[in-house]
Protein backbone atom coordinates (compact mmCIF):
# COMPACT_ATOMS: atom_id res chain seq x y z
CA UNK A 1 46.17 20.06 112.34
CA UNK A 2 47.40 19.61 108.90
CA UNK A 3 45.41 16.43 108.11
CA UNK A 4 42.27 18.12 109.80
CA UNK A 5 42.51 20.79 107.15
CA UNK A 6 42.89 18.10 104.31
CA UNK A 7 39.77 16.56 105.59
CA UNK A 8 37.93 19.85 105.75
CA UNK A 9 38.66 20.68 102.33
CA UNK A 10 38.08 17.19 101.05
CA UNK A 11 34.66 17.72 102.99
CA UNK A 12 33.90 20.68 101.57
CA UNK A 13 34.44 20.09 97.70
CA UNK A 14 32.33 16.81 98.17
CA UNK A 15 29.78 18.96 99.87
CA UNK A 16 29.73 21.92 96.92
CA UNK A 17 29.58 18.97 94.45
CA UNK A 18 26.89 17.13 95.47
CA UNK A 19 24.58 20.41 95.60
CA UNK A 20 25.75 21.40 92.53
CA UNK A 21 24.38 17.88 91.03
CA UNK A 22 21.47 18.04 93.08
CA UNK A 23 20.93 21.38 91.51
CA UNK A 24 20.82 19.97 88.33
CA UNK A 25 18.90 17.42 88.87
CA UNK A 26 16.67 19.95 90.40
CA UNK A 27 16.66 22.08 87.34
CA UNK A 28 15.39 19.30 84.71
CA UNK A 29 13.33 17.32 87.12
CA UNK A 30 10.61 17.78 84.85
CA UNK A 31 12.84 16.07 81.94
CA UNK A 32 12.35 12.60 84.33
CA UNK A 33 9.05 13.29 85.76
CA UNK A 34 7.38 14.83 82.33
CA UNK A 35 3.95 15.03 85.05
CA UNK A 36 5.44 17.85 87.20
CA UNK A 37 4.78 20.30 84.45
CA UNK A 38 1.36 22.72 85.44
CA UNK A 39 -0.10 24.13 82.85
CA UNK A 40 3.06 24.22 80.99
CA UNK A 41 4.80 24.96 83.69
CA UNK A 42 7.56 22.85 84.65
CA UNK A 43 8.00 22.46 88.60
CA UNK A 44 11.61 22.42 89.34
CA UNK A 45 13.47 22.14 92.64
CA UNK A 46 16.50 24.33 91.95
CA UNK A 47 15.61 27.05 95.13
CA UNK A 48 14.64 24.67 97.10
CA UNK A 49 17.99 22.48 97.20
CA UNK A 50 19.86 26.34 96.99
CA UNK A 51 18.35 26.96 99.76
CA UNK A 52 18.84 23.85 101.51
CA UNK A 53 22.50 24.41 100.44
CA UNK A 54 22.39 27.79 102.15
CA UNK A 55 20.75 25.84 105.37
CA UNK A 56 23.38 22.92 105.42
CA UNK A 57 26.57 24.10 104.16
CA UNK A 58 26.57 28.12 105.97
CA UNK A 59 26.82 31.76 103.81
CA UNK A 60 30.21 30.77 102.53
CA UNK A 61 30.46 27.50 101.56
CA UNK A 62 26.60 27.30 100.07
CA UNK A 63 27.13 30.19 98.06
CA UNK A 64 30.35 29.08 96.99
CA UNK A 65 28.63 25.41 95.83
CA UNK A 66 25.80 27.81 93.87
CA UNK A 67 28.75 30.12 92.20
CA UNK A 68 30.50 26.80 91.31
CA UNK A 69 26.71 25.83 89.77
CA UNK A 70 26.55 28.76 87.72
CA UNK A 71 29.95 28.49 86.42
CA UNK A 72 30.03 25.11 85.36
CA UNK A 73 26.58 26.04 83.41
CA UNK A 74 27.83 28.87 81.74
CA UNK A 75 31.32 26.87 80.50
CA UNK A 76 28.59 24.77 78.73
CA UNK A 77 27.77 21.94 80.79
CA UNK A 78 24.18 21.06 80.43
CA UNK A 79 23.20 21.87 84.14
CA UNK A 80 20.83 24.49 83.53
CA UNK A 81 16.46 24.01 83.13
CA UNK A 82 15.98 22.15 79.63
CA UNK A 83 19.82 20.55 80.08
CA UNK A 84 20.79 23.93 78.75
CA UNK A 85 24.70 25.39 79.34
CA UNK A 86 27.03 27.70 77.56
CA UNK A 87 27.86 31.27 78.06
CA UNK A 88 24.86 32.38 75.78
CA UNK A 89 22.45 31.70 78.76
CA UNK A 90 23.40 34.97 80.50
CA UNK A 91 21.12 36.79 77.26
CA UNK A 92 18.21 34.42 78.72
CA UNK A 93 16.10 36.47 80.68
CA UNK A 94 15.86 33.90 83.58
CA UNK A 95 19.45 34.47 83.92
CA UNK A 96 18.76 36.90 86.50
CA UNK A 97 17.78 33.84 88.92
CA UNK A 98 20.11 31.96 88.41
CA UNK A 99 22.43 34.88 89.65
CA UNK A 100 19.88 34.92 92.88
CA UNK A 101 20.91 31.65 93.99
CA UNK A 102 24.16 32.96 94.94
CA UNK A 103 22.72 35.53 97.15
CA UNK A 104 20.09 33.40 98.07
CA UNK A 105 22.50 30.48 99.51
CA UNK A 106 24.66 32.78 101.49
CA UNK A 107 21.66 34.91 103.11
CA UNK A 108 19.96 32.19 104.23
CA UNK A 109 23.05 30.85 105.89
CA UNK A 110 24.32 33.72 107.50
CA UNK A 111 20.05 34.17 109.02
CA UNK A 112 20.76 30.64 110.29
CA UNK A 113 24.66 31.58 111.44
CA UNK A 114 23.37 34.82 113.35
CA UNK A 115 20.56 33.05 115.13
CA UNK A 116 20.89 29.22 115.41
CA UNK A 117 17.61 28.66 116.71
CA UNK A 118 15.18 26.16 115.13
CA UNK A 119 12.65 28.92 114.50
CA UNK A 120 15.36 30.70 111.97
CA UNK A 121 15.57 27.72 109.90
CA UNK A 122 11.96 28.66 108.35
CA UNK A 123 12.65 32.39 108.19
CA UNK A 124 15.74 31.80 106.15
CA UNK A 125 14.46 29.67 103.62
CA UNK A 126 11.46 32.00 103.79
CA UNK A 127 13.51 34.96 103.32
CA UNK A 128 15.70 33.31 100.74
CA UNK A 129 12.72 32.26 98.31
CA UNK A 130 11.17 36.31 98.61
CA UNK A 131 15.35 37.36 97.31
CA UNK A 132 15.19 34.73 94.68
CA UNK A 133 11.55 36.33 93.60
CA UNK A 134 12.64 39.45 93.61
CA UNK A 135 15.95 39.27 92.20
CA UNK A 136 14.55 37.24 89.65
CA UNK A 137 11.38 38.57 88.31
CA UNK A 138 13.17 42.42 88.40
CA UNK A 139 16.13 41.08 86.17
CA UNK A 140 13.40 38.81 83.97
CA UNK A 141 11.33 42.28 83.24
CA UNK A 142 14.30 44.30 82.59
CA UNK A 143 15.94 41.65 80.22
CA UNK A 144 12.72 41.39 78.46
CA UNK A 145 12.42 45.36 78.29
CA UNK A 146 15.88 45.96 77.28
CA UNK A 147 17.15 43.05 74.70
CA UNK A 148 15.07 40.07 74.85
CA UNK A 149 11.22 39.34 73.11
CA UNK A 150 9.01 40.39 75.27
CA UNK A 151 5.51 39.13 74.91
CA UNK A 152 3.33 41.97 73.10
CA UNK A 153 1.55 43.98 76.16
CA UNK A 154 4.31 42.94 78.54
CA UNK A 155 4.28 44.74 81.57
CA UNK A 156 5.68 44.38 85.29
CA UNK A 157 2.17 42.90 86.89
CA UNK A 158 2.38 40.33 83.95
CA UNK A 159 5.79 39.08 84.98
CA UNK A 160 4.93 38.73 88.40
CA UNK A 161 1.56 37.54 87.70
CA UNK A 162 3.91 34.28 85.65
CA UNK A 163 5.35 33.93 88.82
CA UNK A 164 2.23 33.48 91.22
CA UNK A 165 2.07 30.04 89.71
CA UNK A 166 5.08 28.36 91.09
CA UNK A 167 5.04 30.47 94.36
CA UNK A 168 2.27 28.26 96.37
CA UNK A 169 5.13 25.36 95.44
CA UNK A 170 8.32 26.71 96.67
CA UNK A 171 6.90 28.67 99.89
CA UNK A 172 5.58 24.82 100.89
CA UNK A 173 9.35 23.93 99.85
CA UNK A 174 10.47 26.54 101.19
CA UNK A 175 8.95 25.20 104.92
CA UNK A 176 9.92 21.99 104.47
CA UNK A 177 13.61 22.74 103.94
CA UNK A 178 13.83 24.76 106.91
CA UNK A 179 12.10 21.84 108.80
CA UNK A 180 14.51 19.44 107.55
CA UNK A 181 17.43 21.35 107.60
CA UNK A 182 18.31 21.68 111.38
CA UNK A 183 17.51 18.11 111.81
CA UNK A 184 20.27 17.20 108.89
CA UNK A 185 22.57 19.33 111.03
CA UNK A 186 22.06 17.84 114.44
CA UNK A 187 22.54 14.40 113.15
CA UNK A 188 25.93 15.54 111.53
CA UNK A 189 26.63 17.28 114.40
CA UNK A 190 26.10 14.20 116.63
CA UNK A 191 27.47 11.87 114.08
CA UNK A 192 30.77 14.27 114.02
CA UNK A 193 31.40 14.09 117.68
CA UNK A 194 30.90 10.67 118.04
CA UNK A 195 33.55 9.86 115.37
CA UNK A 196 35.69 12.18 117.56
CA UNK A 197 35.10 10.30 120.46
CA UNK A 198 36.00 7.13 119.41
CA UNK A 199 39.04 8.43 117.45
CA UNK A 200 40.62 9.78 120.83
């Protein structure tokens, strides 16, 4: 029982650090690929592997991987979009969704934990992209309103209507992840219990 636990742990840290690379490499994509930015808009891939993490890992353990994410960004490693890190970032007013990935990780586990079916894969990554949204955009507008430089004319429609343009991208992410998702988690599954069967 003991060295099951060791093994589970071991599993688990490798597990929260690979998605909190992945979510790095997710946030300066563009940095490699200088073609995936839109009309200056760079097209990253940080909710889609959060909420792959949510989809693979469970509630707990992918929004413990996107906590460790934030954390190791704000102690100053360059993790964040633009290889940006340090405590300063929580003044940036896309701070707020970096905070949503937390939520966003562990909601769209627990909609895959209290289902299970194939069909709540794509709900969950549905529902977590509308929380990242939402969380988002509301703390963007009120960190432009309150302390930082708004735009002149800045209003609520304006920040939403910035984020119409990476929507189309991460709702087709968004599907894909919960299509891939269960079939990453039957093949552990399978690969699991034949490891188990051979060990005994």
């Amino acid at each position: 029982m003991t060295a099951q636990r060791r093994g589970l742990k071991t599993i688990d840290i490798t597990l929260v650090g690979m998605f909190v690379a992945l979510m790095a490499i997710g946030a300066n994509i563009t940095t490699m690929f200088p073609f995936m930015v839109v009309g200056g808009v760079p097209i990253t891939l940080q909710t889609f592997f959060c909420i792959l993490a949510g989809a693979l890992l469970g509630s707990r353990l992918g929004a413990i991987s996107m906590s460790v994410y934030v954390l190791v960004g704000l102690v100053g490693a360059p993790v964040f979009a633009q290889f940006k890190g340090g405590f300063a970032t929580v003044i940036s007013p896309t701070f707020g969704f970096l905070l949503s990935y937390i939520l966003v990780a562990y909601l769209t586990g627990l909609i895959i934990e209290k289902n299970g079916g194939k069909a709540s894969y794509i709900v969950a990554t549905l529902v977590g992209t509308a929380v990242n949204y939402i969380v988002g955009t509301n703390l963007m507008f009120m960190a432009y309103k309150m302390w930082a430089d708004a735009p002149e004319g800045f209003t609520y429609s304006m920040a939403w209507a910035w984020m119409m343009v990476p929507l189309p991208k991460d709702i087709i992410l968004a599907i894909c992840a919960g299509m891939l998702a269960p079939r990453i988690n039957f093949a552990r599954k399978k690969s699991i219990s034949q490891r188990t069967k051979h060990a005994s």
